[in-house]
PDB file of N, CA and C in Angstrom:
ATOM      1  N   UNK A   1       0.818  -1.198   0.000  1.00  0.00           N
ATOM      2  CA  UNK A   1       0.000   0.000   0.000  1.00  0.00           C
ATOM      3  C   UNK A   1       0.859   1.257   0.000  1.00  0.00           C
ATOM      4  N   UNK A   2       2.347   0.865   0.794  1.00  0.00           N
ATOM      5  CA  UNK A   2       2.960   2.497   0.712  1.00  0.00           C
ATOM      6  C   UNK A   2       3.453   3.006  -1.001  1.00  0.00           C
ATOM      7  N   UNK A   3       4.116   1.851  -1.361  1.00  0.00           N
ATOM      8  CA  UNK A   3       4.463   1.621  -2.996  1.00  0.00           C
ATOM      9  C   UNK A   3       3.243   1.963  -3.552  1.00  0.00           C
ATOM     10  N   UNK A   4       2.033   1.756  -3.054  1.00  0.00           N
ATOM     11  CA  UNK A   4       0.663   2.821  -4.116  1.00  0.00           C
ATOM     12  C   UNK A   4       0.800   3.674  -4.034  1.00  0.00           C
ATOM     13  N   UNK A   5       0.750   4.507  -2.590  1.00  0.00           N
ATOM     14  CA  UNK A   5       0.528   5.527  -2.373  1.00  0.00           C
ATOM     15  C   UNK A   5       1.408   6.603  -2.863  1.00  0.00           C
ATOM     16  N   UNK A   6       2.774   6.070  -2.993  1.00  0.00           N
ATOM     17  CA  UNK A   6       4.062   6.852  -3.521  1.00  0.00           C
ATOM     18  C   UNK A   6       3.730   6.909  -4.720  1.00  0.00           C
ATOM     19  N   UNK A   7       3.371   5.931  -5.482  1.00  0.00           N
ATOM     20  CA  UNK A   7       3.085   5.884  -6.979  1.00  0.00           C
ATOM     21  C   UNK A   7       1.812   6.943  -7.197  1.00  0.00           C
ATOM     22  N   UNK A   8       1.087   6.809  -6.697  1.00  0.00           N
ATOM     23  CA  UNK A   8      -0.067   7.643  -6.807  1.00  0.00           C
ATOM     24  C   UNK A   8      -0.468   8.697  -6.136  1.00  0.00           C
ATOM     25  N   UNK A   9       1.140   9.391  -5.263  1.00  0.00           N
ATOM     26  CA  UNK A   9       1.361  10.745  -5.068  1.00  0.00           C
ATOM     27  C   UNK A   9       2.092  11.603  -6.131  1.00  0.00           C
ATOM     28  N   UNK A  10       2.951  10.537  -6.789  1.00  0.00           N
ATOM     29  CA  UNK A  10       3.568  11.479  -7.601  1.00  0.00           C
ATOM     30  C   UNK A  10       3.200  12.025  -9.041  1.00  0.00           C
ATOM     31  N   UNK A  11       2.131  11.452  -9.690  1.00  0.00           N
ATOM     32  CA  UNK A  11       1.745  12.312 -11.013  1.00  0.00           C
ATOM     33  C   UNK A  11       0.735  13.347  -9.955  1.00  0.00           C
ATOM     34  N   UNK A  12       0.332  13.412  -8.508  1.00  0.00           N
ATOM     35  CA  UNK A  12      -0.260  14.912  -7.819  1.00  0.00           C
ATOM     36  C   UNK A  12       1.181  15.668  -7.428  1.00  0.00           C
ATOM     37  N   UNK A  13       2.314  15.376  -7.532  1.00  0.00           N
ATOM     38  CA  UNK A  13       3.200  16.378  -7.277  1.00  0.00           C
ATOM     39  C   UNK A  13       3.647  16.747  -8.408  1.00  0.00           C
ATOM     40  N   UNK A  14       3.830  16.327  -9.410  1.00  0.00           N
ATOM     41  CA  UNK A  14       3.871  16.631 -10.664  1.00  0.00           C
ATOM     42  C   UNK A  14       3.057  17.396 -11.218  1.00  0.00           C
ATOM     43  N   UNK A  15       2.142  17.194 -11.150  1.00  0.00           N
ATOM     44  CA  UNK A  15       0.964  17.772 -11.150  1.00  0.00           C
ATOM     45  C   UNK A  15       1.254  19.273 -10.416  1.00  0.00           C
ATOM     46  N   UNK A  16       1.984  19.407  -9.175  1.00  0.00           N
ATOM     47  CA  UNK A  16       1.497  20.443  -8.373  1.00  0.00           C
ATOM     48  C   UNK A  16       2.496  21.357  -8.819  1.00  0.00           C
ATOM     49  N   UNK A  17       4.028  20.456  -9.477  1.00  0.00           N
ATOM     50  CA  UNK A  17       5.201  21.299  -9.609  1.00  0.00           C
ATOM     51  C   UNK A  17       4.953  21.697 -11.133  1.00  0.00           C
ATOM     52  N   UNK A  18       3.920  21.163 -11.728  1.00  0.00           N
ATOM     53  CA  UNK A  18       3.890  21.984 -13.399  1.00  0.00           C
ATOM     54  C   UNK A  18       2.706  23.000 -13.225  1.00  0.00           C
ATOM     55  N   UNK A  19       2.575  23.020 -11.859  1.00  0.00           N
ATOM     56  CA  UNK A  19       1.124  24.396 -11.845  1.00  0.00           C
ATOM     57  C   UNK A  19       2.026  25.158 -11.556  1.00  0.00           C
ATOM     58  N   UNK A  20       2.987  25.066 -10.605  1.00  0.00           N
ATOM     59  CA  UNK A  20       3.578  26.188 -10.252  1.00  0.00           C
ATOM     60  C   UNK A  20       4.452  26.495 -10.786  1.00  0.00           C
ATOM     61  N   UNK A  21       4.969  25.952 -11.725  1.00  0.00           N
ATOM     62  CA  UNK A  21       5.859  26.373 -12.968  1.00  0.00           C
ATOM     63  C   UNK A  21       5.212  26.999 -14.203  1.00  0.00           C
ATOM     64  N   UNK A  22       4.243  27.054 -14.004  1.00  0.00           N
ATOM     65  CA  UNK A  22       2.802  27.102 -14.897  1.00  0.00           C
ATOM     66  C   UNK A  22       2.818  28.994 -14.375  1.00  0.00           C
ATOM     67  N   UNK A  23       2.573  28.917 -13.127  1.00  0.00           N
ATOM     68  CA  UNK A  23       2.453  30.209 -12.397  1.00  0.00           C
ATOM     69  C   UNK A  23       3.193  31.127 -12.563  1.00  0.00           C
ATOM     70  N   UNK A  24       4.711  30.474 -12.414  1.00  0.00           N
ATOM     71  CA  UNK A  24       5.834  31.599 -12.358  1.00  0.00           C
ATOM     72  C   UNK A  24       6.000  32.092 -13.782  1.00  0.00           C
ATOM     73  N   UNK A  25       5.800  30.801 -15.100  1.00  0.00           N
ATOM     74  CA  UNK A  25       5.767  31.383 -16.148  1.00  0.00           C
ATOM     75  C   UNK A  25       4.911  32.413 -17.120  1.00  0.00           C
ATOM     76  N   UNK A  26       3.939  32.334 -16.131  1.00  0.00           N
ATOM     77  CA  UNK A  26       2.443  33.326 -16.071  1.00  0.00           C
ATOM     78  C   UNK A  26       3.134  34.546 -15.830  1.00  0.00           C
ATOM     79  N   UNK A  27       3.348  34.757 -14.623  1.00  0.00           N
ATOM     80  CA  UNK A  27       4.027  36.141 -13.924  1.00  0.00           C
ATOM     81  C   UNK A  27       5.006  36.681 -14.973  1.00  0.00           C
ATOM     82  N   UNK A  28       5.889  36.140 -15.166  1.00  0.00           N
ATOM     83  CA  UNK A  28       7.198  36.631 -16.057  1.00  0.00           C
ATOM     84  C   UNK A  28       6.366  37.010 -17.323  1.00  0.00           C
ATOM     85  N   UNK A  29       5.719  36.110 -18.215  1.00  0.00           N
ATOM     86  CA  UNK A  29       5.314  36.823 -19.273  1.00  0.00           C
ATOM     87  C   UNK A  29       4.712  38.093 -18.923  1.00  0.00           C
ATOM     88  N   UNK A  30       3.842  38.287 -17.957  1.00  0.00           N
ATOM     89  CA  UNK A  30       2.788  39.764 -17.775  1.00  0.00           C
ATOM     90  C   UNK A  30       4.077  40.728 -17.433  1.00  0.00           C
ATOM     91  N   UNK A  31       4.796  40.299 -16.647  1.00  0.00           N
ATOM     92  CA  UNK A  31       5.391  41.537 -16.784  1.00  0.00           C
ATOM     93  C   UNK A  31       6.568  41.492 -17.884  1.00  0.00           C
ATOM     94  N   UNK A  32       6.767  40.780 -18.747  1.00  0.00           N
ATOM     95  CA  UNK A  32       6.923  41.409 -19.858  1.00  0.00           C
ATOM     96  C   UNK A  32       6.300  42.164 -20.660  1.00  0.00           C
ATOM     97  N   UNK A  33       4.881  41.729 -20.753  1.00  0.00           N
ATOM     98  CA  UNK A  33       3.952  42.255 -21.275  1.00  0.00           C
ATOM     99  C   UNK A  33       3.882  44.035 -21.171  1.00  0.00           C
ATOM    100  N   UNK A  34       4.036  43.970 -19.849  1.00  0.00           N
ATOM    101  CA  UNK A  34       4.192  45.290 -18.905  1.00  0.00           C
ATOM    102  C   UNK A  34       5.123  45.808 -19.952  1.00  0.00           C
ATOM    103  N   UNK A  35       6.381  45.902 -19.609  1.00  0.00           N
ATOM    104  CA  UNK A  35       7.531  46.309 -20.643  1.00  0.00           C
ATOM    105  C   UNK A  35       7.254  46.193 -21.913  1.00  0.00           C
ATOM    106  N   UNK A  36       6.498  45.622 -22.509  1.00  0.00           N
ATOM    107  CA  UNK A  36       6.283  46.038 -24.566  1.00  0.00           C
ATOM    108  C   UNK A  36       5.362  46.684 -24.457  1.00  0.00           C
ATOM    109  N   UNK A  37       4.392  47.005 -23.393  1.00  0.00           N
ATOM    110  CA  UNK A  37       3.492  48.196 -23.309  1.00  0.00           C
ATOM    111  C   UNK A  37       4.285  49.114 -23.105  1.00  0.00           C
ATOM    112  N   UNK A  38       5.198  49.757 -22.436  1.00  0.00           N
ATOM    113  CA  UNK A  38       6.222  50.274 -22.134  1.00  0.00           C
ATOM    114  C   UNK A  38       6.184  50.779 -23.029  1.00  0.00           C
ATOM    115  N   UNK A  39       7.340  49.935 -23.830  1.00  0.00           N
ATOM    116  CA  UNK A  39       8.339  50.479 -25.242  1.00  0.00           C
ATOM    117  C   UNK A  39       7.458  50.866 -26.092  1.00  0.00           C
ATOM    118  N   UNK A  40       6.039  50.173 -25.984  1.00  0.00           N
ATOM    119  CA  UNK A  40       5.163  50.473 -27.489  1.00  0.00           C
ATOM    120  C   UNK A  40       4.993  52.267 -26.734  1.00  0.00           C
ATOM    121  N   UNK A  41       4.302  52.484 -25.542  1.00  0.00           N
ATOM    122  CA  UNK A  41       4.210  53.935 -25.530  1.00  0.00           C
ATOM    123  C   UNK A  41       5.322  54.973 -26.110  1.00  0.00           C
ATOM    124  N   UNK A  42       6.497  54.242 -25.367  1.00  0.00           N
ATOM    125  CA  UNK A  42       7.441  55.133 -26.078  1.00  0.00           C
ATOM    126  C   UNK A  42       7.927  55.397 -27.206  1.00  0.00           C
ATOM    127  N   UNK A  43       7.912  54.416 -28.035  1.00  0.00           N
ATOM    128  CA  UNK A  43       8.016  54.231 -29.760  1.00  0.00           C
ATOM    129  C   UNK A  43       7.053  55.020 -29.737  1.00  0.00           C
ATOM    130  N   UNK A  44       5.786  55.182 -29.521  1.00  0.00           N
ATOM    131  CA  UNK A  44       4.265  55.970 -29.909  1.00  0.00           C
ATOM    132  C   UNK A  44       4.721  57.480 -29.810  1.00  0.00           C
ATOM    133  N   UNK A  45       5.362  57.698 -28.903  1.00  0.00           N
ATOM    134  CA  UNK A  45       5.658  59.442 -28.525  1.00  0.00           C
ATOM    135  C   UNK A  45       6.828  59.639 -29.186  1.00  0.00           C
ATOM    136  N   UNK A  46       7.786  58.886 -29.705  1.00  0.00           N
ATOM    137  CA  UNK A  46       8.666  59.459 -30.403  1.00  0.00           C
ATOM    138  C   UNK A  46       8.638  59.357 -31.811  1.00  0.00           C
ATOM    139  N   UNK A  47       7.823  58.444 -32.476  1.00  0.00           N
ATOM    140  CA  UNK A  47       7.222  58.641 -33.312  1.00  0.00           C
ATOM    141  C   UNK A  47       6.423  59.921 -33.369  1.00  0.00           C
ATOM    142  N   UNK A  48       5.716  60.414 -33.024  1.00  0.00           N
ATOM    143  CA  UNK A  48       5.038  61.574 -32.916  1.00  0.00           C
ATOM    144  C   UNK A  48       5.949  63.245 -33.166  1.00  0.00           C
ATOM    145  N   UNK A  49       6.773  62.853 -31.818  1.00  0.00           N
ATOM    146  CA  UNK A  49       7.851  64.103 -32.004  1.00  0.00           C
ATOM    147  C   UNK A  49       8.748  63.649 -33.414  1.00  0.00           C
ATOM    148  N   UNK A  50       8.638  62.415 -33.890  1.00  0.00           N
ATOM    149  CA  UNK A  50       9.513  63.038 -35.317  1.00  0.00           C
ATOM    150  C   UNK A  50       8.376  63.327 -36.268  1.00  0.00           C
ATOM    151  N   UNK A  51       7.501  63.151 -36.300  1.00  0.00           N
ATOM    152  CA  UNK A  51       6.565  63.436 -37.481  1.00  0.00           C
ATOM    153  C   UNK A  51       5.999  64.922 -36.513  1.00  0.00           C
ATOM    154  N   UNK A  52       6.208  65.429 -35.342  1.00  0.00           N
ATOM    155  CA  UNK A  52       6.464  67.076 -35.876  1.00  0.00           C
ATOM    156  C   UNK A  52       7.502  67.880 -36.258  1.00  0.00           C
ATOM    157  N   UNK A  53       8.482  66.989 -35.530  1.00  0.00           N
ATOM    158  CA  UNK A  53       9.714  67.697 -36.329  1.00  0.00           C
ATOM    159  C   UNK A  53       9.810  67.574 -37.575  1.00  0.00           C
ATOM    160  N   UNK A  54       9.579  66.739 -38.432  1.00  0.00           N
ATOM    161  CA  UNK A  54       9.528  66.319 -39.777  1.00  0.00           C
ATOM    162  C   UNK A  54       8.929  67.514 -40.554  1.00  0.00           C
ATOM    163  N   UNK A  55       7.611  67.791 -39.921  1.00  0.00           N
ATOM    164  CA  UNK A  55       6.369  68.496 -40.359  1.00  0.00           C
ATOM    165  C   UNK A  55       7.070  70.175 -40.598  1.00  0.00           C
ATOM    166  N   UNK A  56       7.759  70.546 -39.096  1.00  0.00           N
ATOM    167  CA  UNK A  56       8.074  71.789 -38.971  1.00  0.00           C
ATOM    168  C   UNK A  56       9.268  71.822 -40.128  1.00  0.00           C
ATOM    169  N   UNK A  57      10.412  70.957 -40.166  1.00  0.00           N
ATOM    170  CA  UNK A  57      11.168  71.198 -40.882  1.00  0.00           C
ATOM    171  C   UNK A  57      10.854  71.422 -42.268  1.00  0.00           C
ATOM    172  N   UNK A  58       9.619  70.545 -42.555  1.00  0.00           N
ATOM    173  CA  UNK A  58       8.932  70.915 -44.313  1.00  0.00           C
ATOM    174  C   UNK A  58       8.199  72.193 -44.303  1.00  0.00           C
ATOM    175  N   UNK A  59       8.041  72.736 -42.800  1.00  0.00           N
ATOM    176  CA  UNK A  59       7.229  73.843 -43.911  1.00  0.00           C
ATOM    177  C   UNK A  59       8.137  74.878 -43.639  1.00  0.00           C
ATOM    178  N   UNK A  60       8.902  74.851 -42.998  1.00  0.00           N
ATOM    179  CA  UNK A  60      10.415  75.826 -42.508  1.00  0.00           C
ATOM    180  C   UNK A  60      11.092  75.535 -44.194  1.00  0.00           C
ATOM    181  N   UNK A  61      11.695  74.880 -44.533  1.00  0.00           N
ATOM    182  CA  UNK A  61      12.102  74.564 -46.047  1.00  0.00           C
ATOM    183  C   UNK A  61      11.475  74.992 -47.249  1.00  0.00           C
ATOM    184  N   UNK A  62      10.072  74.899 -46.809  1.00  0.00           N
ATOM    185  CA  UNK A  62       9.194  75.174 -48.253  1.00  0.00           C
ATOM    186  C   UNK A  62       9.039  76.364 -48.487  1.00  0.00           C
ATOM    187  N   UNK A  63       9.013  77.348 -47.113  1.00  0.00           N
ATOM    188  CA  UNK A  63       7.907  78.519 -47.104  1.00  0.00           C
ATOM    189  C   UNK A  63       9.595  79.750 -47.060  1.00  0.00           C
ATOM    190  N   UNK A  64      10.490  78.920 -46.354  1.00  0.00           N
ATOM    191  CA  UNK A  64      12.019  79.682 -46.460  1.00  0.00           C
ATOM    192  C   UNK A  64      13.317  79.452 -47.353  1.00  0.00           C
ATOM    193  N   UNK A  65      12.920  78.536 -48.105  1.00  0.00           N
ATOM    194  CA  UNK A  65      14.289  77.991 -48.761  1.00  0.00           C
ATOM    195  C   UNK A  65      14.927  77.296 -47.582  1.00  0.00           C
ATOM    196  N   UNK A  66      16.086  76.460 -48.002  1.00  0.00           N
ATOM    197  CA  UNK A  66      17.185  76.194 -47.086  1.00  0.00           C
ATOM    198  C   UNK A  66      18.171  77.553 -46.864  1.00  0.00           C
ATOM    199  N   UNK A  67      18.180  77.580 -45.631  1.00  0.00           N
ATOM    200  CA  UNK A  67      19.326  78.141 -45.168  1.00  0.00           C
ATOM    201  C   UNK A  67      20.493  77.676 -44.380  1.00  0.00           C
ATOM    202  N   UNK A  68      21.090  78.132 -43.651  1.00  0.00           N
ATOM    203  CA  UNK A  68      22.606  77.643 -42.513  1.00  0.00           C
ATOM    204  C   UNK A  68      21.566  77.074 -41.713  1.00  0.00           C
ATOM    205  N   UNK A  69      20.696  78.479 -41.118  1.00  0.00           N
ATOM    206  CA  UNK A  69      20.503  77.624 -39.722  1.00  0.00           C
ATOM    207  C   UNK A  69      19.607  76.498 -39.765  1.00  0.00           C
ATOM    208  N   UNK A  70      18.674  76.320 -40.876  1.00  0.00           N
ATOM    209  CA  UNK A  70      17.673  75.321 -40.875  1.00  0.00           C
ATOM    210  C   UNK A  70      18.450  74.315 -41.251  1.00  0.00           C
ATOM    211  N   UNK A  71      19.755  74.298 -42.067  1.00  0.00           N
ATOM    212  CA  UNK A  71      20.498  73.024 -42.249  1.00  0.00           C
ATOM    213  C   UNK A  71      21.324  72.347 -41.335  1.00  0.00           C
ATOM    214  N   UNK A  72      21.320  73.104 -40.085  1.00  0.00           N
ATOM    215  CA  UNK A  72      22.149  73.434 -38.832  1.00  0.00           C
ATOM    216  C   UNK A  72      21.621  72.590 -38.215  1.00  0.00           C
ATOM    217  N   UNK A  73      19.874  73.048 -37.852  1.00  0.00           N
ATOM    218  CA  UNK A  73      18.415  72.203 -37.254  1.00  0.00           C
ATOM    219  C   UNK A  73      18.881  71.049 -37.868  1.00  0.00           C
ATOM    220  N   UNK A  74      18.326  70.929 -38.432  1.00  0.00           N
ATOM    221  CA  UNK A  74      18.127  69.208 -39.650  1.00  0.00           C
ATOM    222  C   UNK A  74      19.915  68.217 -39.135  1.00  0.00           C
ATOM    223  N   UNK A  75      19.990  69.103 -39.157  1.00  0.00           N
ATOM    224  CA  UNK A  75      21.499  67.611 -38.715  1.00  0.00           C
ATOM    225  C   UNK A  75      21.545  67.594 -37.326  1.00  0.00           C
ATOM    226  N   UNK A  76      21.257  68.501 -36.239  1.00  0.00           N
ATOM    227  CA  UNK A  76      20.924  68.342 -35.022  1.00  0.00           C
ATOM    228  C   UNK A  76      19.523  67.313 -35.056  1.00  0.00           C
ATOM    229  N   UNK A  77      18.309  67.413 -35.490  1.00  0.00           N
ATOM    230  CA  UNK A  77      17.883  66.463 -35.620  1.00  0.00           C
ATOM    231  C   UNK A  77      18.193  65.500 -35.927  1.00  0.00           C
ATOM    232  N   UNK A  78      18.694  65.279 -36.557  1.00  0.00           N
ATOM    233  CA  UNK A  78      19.133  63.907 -37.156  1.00  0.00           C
ATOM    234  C   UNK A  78      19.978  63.063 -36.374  1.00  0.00           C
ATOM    235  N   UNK A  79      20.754  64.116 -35.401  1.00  0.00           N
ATOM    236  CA  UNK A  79      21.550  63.368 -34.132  1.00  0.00           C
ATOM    237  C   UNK A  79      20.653  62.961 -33.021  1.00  0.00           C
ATOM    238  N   UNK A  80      19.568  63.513 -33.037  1.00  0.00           N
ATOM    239  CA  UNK A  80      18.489  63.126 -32.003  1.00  0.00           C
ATOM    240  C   UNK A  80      17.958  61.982 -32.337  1.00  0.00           C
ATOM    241  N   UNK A  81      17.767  61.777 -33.570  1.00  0.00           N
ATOM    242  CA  UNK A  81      17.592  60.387 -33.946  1.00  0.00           C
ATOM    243  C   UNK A  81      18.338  59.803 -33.155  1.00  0.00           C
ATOM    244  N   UNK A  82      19.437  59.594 -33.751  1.00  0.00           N
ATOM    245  CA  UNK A  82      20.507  58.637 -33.934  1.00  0.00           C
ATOM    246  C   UNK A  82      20.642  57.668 -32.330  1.00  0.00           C
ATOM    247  N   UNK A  83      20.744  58.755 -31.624  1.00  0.00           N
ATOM    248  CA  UNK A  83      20.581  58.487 -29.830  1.00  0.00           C
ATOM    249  C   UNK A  83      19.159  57.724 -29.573  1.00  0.00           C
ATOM    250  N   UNK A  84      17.679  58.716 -30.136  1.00  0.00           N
ATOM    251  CA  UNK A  84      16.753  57.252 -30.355  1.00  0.00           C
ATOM    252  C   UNK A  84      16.715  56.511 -30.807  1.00  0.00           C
ATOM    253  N   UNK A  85      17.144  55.777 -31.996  1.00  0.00           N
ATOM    254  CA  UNK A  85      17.191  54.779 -32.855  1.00  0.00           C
ATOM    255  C   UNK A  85      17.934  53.749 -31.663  1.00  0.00           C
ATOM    256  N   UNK A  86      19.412  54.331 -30.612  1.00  0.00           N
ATOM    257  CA  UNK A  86      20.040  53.575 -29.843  1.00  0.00           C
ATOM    258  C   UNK A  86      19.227  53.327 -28.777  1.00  0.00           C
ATOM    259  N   UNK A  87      18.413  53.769 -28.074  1.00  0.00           N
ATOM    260  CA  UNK A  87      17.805  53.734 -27.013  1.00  0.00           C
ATOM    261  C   UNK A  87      16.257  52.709 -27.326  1.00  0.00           C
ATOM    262  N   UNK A  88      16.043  53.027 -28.382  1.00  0.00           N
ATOM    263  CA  UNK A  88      15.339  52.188 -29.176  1.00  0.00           C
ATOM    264  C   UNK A  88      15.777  50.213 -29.147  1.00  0.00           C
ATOM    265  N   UNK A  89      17.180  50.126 -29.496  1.00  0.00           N
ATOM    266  CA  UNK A  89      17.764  49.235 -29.688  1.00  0.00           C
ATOM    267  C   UNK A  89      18.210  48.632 -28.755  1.00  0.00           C
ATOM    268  N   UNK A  90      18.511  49.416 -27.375  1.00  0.00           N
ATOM    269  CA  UNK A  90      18.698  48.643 -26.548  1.00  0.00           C
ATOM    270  C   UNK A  90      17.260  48.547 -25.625  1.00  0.00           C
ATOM    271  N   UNK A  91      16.354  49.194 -25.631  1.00  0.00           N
ATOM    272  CA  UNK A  91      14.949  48.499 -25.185  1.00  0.00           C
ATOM    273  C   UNK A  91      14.612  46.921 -26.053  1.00  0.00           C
ATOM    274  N   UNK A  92      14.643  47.023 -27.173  1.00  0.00           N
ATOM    275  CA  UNK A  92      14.274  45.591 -27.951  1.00  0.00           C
ATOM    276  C   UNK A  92      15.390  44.908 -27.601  1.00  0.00           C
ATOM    277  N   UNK A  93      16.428  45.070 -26.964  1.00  0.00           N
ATOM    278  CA  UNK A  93      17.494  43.789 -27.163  1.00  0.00           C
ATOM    279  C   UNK A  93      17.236  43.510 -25.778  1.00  0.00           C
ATOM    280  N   UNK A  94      16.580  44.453 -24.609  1.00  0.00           N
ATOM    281  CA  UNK A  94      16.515  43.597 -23.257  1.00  0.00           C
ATOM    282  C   UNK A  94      14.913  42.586 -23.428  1.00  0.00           C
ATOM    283  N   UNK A  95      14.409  43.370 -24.760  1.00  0.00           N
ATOM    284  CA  UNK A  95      12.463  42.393 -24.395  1.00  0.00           C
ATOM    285  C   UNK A  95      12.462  40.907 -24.815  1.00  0.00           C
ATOM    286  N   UNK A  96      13.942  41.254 -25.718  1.00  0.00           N
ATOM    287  CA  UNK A  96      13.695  39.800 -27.191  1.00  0.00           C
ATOM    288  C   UNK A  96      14.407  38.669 -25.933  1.00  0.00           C
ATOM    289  N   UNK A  97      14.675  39.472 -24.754  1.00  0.00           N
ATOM    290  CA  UNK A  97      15.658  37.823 -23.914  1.00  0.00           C
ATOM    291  C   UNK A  97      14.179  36.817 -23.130  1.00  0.00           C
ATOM    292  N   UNK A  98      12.977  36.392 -24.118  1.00  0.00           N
ATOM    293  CA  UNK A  98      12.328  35.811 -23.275  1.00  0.00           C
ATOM    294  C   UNK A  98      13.145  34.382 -23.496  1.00  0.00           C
ATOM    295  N   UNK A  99      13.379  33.646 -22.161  1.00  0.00           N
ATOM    296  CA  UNK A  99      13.794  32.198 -22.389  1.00  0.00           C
ATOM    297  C   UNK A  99      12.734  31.355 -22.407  1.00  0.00           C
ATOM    298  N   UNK A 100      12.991  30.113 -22.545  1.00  0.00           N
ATOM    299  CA  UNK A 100      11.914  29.242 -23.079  1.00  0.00           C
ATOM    300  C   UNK A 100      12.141  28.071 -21.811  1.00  0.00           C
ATOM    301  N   UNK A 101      11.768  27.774 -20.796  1.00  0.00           N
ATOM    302  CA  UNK A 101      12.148  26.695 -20.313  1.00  0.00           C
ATOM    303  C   UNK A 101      10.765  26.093 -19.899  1.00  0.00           C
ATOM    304  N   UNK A 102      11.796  24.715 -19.588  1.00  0.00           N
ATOM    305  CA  UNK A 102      10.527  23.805 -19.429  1.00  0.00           C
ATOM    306  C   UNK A 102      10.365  23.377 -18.114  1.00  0.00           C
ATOM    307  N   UNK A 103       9.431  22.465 -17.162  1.00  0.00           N
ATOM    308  CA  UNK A 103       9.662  22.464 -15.393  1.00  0.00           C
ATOM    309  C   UNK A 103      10.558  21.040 -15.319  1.00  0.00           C
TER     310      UNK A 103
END
């Protein structure tokens, strides 16, 4: 009877250790989840500020010609990129580390 009982405790601990592996892998995804909500807001707002900067610089160009200082602007922008595009890159390189394991 103890040889049953061992036998027929362990697919319930198995059982109990793939719920709770079940659980923890629950948790970790949401708050990843958390974080690509994150990044998506922030991609959303900086997207935004370049399509006004974009906007201002076309009608600054159209309505003035190019000049120094608007060509001055435009490559200072363009360095503002450059720093988001990085900040950008290292948000996606910490989201893409989901591991895959098994219990």
């Amino acid at each position: 009877k103890d040889t049953e009982m061992k036998t027929a405790g362990e697919p319930v601990l198995n059982l109990g250790q793939t719920l709770e592996w079940l659980r923890r892998e629950l948790s970790e995804m949401q708050i990843q989840d958390q974080h690509l909500l994150l990044t998506l807001r922030h991609l959303h707002g900086v997207l935004e500020e370049l399509r006004t900067q974009t906007a201002q610089w076309e009608d600054g160009r159209s309505s003035e010609g190019t000049s120094p200082i608007r060509g001055r602007a435009g490559s200072e922008s363009r360095g503002c990129q450059t720093v988001t595009s990085r900040r950008l890159a290292q948000l996606l390189k910490g989201e893409e580390s989901r591991r895959s394991s098994l219990p």
